[in-house]
C-alpha atoms as a PDB file:
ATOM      1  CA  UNK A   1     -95.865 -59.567  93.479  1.00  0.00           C
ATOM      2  CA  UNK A   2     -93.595 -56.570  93.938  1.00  0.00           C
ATOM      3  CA  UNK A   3     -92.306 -58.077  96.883  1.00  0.00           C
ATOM      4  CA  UNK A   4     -91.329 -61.405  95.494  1.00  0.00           C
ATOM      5  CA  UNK A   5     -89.513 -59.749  92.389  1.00  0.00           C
ATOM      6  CA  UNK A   6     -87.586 -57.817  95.124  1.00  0.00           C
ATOM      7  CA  UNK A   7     -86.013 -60.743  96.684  1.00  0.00           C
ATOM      8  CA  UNK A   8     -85.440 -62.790  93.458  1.00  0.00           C
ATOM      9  CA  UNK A   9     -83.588 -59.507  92.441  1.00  0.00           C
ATOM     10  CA  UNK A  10     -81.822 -59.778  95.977  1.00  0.00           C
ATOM     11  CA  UNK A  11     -80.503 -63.280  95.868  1.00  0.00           C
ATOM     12  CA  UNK A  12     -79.692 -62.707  92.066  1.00  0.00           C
ATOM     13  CA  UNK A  13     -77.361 -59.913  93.499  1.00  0.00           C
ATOM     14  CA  UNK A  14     -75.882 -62.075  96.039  1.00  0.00           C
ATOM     15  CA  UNK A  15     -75.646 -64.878  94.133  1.00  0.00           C
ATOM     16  CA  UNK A  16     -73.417 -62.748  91.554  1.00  0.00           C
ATOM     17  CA  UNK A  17     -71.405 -61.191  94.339  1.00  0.00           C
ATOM     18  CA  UNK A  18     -70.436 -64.592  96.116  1.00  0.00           C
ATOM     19  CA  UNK A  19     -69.663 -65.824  92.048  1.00  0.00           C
ATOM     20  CA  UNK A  20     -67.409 -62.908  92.138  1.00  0.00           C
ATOM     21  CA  UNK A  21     -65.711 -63.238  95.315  1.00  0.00           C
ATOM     22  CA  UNK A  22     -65.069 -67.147  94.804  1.00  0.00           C
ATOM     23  CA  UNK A  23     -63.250 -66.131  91.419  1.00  0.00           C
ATOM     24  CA  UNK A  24     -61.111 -63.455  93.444  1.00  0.00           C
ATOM     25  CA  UNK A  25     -60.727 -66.499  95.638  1.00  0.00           C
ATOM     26  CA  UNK A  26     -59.641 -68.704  92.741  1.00  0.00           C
ATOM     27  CA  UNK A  27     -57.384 -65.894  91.594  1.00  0.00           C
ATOM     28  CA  UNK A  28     -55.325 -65.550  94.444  1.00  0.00           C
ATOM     29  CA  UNK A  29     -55.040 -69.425  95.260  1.00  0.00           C
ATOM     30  CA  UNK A  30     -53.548 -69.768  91.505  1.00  0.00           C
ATOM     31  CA  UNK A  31     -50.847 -66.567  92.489  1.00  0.00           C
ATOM     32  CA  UNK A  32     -50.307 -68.112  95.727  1.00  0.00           C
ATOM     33  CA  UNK A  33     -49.440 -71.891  94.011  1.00  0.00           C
ATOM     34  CA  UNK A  34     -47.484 -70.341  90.776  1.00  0.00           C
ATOM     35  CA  UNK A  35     -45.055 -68.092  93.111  1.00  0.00           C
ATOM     36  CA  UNK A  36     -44.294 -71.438  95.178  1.00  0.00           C
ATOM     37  CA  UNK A  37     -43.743 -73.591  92.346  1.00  0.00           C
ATOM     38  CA  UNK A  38     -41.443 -70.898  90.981  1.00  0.00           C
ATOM     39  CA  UNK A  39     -39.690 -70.601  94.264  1.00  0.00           C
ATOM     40  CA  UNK A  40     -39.529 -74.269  94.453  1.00  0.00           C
ATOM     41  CA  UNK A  41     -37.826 -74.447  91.159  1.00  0.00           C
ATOM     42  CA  UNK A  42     -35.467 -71.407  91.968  1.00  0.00           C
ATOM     43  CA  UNK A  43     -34.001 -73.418  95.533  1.00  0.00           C
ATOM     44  CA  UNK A  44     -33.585 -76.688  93.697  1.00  0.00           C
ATOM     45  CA  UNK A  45     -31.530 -74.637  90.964  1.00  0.00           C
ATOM     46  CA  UNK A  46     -32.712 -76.681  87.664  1.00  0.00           C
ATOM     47  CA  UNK A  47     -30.975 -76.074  84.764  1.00  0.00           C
ATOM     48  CA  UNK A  48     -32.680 -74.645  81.686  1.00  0.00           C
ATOM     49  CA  UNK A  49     -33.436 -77.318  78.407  1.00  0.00           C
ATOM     50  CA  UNK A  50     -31.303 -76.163  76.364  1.00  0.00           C
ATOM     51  CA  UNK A  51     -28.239 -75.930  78.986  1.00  0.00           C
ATOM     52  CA  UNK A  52     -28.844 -79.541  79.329  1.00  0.00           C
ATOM     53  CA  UNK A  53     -28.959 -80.316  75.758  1.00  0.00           C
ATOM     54  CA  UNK A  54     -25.999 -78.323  75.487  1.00  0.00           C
ATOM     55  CA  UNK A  55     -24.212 -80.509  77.868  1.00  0.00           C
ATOM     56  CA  UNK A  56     -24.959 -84.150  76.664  1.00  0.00           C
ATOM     57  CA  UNK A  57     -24.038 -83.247  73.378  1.00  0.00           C
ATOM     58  CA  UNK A  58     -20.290 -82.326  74.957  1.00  0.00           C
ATOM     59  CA  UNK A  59     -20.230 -85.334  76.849  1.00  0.00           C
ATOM     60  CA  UNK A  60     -21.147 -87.524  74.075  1.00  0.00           C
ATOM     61  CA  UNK A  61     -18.406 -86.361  71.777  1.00  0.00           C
ATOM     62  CA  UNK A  62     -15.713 -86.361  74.315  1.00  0.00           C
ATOM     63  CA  UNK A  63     -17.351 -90.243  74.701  1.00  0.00           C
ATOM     64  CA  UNK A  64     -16.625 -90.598  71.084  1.00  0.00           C
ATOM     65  CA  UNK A  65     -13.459 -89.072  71.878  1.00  0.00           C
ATOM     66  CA  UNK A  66     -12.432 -90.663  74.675  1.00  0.00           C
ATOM     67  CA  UNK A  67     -13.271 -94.138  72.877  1.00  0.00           C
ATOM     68  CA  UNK A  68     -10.949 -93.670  69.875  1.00  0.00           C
ATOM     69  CA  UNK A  69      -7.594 -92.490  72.197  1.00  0.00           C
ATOM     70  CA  UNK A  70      -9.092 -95.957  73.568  1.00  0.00           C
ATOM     71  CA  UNK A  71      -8.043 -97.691  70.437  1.00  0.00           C
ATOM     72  CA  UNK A  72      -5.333 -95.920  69.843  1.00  0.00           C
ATOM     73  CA  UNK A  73      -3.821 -96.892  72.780  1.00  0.00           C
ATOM     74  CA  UNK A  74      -4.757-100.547  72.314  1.00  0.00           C
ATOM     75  CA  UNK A  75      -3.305-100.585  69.308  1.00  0.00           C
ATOM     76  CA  UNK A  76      -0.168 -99.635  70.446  1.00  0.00           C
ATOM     77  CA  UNK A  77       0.190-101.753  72.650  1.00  0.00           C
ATOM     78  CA  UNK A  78       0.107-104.470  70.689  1.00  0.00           C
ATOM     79  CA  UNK A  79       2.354-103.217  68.383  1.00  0.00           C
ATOM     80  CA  UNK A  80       5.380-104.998  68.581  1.00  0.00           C
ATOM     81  CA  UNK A  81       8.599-102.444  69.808  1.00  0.00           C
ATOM     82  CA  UNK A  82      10.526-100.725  66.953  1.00  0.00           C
ATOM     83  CA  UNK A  83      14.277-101.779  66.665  1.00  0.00           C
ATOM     84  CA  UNK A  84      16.444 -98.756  66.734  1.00  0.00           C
END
């Protein structure tokens, strides 16, 4: 009976070792995948949100801008010339 508690104790052991090692495993794999996706993001130089939010906000007023010197312009165009 000795015996068989021996070798249930054994395997137990082993059983917790190889649980161990597979999480090292699992550990190392995750390091391994997060330091290329960083890289990955680093080469294709991506700009932060808030850079980008930044930006479309400019562009969008000088739209607004841009659309009003638009109708300016129009406008004076078809004004008819001013005798002197």
């Amino acid at each position: 009976m000795n015996q068989n508690n021996r070798i249930f104790d054994d395997l137990g052991r082993l059983m917790n070792e190889a649980a161990g090692l597979a999480d090292g495993v699992r550990r190392e794999v995750e390091t391994v995948v997060k330091s290329q996706a960083q890289r990955l993001v680093v080469d294709m130089e991506l700009v932060k949100r808030e850079e980008f939010d930044a930006l479309r906000e400019l562009v969008q007023v000088q739209g607004d801008e841009i659309a009003a010197l638009r109708a300016e312009l129009a406008a004076l165009k078809t004004e008819p010339p001013k005798a002197s």
